[in-house]
Protein backbone atom coordinates (compact mmCIF):
# COMPACT_ATOMS: atom_id res chain seq x y z
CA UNK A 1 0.00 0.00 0.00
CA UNK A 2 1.19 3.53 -0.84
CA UNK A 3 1.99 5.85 1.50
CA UNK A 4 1.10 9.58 0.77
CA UNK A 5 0.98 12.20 3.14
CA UNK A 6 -2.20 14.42 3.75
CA UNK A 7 -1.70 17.23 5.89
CA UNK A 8 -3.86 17.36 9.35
CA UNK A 9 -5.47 13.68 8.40
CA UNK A 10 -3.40 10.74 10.49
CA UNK A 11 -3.70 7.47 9.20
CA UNK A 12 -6.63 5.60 10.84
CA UNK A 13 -8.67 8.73 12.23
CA UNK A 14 -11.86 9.48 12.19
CA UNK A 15 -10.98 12.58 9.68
CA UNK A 16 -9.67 9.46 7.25
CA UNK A 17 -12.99 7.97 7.34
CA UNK A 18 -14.81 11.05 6.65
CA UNK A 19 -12.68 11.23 3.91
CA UNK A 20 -13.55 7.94 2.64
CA UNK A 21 -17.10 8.54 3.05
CA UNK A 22 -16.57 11.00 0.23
CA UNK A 23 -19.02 14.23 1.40
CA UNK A 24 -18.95 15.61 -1.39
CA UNK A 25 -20.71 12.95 -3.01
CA UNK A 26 -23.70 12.68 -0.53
CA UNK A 27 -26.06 15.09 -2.22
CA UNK A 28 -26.53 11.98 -5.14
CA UNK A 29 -27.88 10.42 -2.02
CA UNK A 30 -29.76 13.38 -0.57
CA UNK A 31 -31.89 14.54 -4.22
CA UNK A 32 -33.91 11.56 -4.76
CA UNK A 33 -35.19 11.01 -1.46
CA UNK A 34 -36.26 14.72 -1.46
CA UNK A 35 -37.98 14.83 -5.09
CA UNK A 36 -39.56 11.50 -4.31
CA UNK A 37 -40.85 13.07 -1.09
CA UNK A 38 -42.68 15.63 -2.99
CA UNK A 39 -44.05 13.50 -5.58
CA UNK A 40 -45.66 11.64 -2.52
CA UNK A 41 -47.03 14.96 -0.88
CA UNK A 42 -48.18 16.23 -4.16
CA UNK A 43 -50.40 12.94 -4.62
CA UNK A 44 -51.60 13.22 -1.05
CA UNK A 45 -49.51 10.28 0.55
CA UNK A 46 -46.41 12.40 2.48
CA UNK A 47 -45.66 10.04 5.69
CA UNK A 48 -42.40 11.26 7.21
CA UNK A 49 -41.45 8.14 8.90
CA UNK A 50 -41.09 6.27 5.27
CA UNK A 51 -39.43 9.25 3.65
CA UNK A 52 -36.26 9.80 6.50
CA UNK A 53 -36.02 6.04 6.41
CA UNK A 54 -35.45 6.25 2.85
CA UNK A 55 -33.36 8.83 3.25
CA UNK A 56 -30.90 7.48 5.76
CA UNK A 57 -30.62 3.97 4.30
CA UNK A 58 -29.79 6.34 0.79
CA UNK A 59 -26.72 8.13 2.68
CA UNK A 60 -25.50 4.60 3.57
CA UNK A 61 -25.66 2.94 0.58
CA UNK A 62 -23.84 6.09 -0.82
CA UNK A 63 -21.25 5.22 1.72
CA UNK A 64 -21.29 1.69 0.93
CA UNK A 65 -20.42 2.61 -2.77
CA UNK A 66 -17.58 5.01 -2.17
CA UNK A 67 -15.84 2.79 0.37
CA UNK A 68 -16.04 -0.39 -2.40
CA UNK A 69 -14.89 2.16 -4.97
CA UNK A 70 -12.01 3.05 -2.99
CA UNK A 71 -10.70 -0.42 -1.88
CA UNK A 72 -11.26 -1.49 -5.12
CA UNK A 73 -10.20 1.01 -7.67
CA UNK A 74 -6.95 1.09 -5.33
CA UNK A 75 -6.51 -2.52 -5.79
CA UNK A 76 -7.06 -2.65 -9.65
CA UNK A 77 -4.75 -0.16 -10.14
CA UNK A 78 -6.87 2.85 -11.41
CA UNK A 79 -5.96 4.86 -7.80
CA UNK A 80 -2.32 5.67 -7.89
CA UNK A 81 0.04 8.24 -7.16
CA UNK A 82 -0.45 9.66 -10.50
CA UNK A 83 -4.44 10.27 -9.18
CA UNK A 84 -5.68 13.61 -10.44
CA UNK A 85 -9.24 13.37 -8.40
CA UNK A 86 -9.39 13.95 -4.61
CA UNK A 87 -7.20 11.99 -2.05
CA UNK A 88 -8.49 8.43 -1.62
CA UNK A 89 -8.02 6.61 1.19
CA UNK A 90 -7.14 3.48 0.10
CA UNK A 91 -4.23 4.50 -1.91
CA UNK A 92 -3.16 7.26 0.30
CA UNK A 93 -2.75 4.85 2.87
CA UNK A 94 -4.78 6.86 5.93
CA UNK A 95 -6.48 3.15 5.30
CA UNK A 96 -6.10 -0.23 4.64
CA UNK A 97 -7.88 -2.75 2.29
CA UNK A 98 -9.08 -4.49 5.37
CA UNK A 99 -10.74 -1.39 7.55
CA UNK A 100 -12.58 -0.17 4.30
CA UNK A 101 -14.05 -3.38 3.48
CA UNK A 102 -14.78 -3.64 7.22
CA UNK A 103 -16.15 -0.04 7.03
CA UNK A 104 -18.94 -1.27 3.93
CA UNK A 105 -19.94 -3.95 6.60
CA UNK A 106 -20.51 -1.65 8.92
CA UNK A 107 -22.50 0.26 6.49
CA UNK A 108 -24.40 -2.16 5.61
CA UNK A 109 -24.87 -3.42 9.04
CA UNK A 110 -26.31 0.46 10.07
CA UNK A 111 -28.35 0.39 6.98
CA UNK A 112 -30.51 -2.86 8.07
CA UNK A 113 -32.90 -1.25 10.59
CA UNK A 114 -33.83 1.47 8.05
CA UNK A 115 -34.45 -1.30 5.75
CA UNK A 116 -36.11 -3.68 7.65
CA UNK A 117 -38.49 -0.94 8.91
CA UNK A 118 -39.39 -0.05 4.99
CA UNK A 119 -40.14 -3.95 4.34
CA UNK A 120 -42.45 -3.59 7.68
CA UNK A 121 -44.09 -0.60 5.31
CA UNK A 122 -43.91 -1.50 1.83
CA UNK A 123 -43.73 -5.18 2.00
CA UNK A 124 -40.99 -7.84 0.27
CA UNK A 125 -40.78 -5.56 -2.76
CA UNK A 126 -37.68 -3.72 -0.37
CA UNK A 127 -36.22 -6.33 0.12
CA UNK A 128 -35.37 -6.66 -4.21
CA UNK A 129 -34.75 -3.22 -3.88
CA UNK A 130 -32.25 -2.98 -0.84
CA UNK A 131 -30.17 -6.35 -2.19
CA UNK A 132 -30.22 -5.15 -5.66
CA UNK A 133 -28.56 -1.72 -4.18
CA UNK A 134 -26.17 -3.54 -2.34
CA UNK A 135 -25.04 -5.76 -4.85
CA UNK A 136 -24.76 -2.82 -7.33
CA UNK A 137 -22.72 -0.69 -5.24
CA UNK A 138 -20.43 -2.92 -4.55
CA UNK A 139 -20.45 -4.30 -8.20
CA UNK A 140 -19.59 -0.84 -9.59
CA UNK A 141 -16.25 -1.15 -9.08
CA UNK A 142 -15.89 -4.63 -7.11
CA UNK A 143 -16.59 -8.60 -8.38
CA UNK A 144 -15.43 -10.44 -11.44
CA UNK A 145 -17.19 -7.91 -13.84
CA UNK A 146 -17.31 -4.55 -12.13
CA UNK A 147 -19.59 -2.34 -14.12
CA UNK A 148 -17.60 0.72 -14.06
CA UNK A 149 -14.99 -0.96 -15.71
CA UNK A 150 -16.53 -2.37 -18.68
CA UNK A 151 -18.78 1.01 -19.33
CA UNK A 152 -21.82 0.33 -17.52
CA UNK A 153 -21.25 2.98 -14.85
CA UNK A 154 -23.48 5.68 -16.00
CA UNK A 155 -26.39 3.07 -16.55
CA UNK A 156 -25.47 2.02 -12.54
CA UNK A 157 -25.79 5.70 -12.12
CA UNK A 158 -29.07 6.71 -13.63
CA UNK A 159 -31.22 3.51 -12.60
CA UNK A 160 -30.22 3.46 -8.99
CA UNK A 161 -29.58 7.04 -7.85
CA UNK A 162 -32.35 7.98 -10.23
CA UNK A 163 -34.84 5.59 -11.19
CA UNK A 164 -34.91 3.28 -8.10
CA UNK A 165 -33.94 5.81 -5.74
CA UNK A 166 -36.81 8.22 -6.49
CA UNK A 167 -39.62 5.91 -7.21
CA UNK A 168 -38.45 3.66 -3.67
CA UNK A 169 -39.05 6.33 -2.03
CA UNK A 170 -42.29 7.20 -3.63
CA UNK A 171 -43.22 3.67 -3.47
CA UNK A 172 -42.45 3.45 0.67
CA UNK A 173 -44.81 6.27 0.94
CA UNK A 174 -47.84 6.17 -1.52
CA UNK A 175 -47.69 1.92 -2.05
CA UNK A 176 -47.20 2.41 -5.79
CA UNK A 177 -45.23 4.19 -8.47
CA UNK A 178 -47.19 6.66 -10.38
CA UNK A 179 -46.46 8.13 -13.68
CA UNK A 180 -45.24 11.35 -11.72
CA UNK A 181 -42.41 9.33 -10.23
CA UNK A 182 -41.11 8.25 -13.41
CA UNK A 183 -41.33 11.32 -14.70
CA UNK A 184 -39.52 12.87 -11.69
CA UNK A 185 -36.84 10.51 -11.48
CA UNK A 186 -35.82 11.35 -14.90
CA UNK A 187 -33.50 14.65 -14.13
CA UNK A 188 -32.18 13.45 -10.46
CA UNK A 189 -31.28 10.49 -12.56
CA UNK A 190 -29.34 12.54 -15.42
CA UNK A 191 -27.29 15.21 -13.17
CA UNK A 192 -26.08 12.29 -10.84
CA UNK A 193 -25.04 10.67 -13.88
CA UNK A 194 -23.49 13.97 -15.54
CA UNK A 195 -21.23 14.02 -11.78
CA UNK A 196 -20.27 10.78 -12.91
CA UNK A 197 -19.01 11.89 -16.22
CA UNK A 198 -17.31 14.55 -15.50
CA UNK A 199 -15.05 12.13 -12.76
CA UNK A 200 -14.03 10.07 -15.92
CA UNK A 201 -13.87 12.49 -18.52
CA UNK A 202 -11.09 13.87 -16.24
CA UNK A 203 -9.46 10.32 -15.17
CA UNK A 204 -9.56 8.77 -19.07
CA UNK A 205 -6.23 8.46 -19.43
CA UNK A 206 -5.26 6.88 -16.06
CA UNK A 207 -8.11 4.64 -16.34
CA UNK A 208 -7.25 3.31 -19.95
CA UNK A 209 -3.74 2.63 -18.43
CA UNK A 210 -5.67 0.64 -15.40
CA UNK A 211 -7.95 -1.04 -18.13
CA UNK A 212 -10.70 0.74 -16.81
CA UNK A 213 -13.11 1.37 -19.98
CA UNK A 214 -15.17 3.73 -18.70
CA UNK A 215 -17.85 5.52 -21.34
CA UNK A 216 -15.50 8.75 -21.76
CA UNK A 217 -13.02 6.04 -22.31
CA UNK A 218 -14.91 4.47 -25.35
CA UNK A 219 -16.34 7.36 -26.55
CA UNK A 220 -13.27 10.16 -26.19
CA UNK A 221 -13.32 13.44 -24.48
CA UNK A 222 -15.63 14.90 -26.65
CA UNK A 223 -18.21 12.25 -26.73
CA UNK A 224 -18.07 12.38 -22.71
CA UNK A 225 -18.74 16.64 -23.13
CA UNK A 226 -21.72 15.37 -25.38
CA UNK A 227 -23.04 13.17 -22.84
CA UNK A 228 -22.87 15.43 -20.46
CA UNK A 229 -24.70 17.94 -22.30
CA UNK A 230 -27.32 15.91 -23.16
CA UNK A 231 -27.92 14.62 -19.83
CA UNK A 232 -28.02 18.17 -18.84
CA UNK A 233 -30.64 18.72 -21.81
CA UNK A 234 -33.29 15.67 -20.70
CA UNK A 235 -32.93 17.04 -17.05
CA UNK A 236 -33.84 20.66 -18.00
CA UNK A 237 -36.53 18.84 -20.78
CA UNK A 238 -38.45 17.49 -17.25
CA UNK A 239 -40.14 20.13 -15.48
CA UNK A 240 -41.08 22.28 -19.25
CA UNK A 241 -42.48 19.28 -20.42
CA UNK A 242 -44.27 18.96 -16.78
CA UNK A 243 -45.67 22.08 -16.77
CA UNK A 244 -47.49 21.50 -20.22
CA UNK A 245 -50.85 20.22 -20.03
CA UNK A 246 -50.94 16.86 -21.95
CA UNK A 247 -47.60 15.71 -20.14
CA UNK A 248 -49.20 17.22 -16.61
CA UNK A 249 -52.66 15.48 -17.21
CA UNK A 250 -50.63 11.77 -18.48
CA UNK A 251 -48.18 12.77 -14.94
CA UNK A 252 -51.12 13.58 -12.09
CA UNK A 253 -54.03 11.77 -13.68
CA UNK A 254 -56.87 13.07 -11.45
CA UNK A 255 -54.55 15.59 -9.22
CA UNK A 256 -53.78 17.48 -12.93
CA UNK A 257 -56.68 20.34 -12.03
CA UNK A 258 -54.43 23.25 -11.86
CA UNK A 259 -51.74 24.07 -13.43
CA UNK A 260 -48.00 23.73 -12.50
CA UNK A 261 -45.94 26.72 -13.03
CA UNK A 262 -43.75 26.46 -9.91
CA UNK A 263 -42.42 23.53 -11.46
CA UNK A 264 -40.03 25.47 -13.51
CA UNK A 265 -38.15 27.05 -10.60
CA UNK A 266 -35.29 24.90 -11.97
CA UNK A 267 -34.14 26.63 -14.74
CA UNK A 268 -32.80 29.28 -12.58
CA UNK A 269 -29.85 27.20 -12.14
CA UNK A 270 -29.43 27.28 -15.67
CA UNK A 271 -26.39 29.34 -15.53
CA UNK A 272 -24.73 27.20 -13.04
CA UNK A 273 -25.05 24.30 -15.58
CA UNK A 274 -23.66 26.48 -18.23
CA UNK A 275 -20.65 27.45 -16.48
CA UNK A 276 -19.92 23.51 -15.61
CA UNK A 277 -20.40 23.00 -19.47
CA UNK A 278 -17.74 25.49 -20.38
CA UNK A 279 -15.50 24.16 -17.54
CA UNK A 280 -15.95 20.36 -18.78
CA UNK A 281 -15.05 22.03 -22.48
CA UNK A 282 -12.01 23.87 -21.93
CA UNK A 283 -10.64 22.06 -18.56
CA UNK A 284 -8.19 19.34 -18.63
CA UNK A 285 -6.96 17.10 -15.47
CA UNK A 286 -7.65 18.79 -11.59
CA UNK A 287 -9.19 22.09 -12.71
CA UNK A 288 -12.17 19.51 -13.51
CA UNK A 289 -12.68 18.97 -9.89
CA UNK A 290 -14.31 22.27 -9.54
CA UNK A 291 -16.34 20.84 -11.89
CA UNK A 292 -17.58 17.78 -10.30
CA UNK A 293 -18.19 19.60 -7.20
CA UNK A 294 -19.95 21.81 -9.22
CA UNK A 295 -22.45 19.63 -10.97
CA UNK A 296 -23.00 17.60 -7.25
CA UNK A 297 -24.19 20.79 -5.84
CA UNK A 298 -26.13 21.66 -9.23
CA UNK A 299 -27.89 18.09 -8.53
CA UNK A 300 -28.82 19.54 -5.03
CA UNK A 301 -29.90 23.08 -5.61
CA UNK A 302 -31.67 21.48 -9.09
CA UNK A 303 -33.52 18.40 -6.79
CA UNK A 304 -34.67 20.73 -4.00
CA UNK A 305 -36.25 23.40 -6.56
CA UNK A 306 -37.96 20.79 -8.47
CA UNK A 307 -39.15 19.37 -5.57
CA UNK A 308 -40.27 22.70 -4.26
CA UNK A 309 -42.16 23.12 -7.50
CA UNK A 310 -43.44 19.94 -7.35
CA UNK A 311 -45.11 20.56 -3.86
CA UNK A 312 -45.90 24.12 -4.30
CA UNK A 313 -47.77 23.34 -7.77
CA UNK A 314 -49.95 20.54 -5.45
CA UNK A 315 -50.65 23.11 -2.75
């Protein structure tokens, strides 16, 4: 294990597993949880005990992921010294192999009463839902065919930060997935994915070296810009298509009386996404780590608006 020094952060300390626990990251955690929420309030079906279950078994299974991709990415080579993202610490050696991996089972350990109180709510169907997020976390960069190796990251990304995340938690509330969830999902799902692509647009080239064949791998730096414009386009897409009347009436079925034109208090963080477009064009290396904090906070302030919107327009 490499041994890199990180000023004020002694190997082993609780400031090295805060580290690992990657804080920057939690807001991927945070966004669906708090649009699903007011998907469920805007149907009628808010129950707070469901919702801040959801949300702290998200933060752990956030956790869960970012310890398994630092043990592993360490371990298959794509964390070394020549790292351009934030310390890791794994490969800075503030931890070992063993005490991360023992860290995930903690995780997972903490995560069980939240889960087990959401099967007590919303029946077997959590159970799919809890494994399956386990098993993908850990398979992201972890197993014999870890999906963020072979491409499949931003797929990982979008369905379970996005798709599963938001309609779980609309699920644990209301018993069912309407077509407003799916709708919903559809941006948180995007942006998390665009934070994704912006970490391997700038790590390409030590990740081709690791044989780590990421999508901005495959597809070049300017196919990963593209994807991360489009993703930015389908996000902003969402709430003008949702405040149109035949995609409003299809989205709240008999809750589509009024109209919904808080649900564009979005696109004020327009320019924010512009800005992180220009930096993802004309940055190379670190400077892009402005960026991915960037686009993590624009998935926060993005996800809180629209769910503002979303709750306001049901008021």
């Amino acid at each position: 294990m490499s041994e890199v020094a990180v000023p004020g952060i002694a190997p082993g300390s609780f400031k090295a597993w805060v580290l690992a626990c990657r804080p920057a990251t939690l807001p991927v955690a945070v966004a669906p949880v708090v649009v699903g929420t007011a998907v469920a309030y805007a149907l009628g079906g808010m129950r707070l005990g469901p919702a801040l279950a959801a949300l702290f078994g998200a933060l752990l299974f956030q956790v869960i992921s970012n310890f398994a991709n630092d043990v592993f990415d360490h371990e298959k080579g794509a964390d070394t010294h020549e790292r351009l993202g934030p310390t890791r610490a794994t490969q800075s050696g503030l931890l070992s192999g063993r005490q991360v991996r023992m860290g995930m089972l903690v995780a997972v350990a903490l995560s069980l009463p939240f889960g087990l109180y959401l099967v007590s709510v919303g029946g077997l169907a959590i159970v799919a839902i809890g494994v399956a997020s386990i098993l993908a976390a850990v398979a992201y960069t972890g197993g014999p065919y870890p999906l963020g190796y072979h491409g499949l990251g931003d797929v990982f990304v979008f369905l379970f930060f996005g798709l599963v995340a938001v309609c779980g938690t609309v699920f644990v509330q209301l018993g069912g997935v309407p077509p407003l969830a799916w709708l919903a999902a559809l941006p948180v799902g995007a942006i998390a994915t665009a934070v994704l692509v912006v970490n391997n647009v700038r790590d390409r080239e030590t990740d081709v070296r690791a044989g780590k064949r990421t999508l901005a791998v495959r597809l070049g730096r300017k196919g990963g810009v593209a994807e991360y414009v489009l993703l930015l386009l389908v996000a902003y897409a969402v709430p003008v298509a949702l405040a149109a009347g035949p995609v409003r009436s299809w989205a709240l079925g008999a809750h589509a009386a009024g109209g919904m034109p808080w649900v564009l208090l979005p696109i004020v963080t327009l320019p924010v996404a512009l800005r992180c477009v220009k930096t993802l064009r004309t940055a190379e290396g670190r400077p892009l780590n402005a960026c991915l904090a960037a686009t993590a906070k624009l998935l926060l302030m993005f996800s809180v608006l629209f769910a503002a919107g979303i709750a306001l327009s049901a008021a």
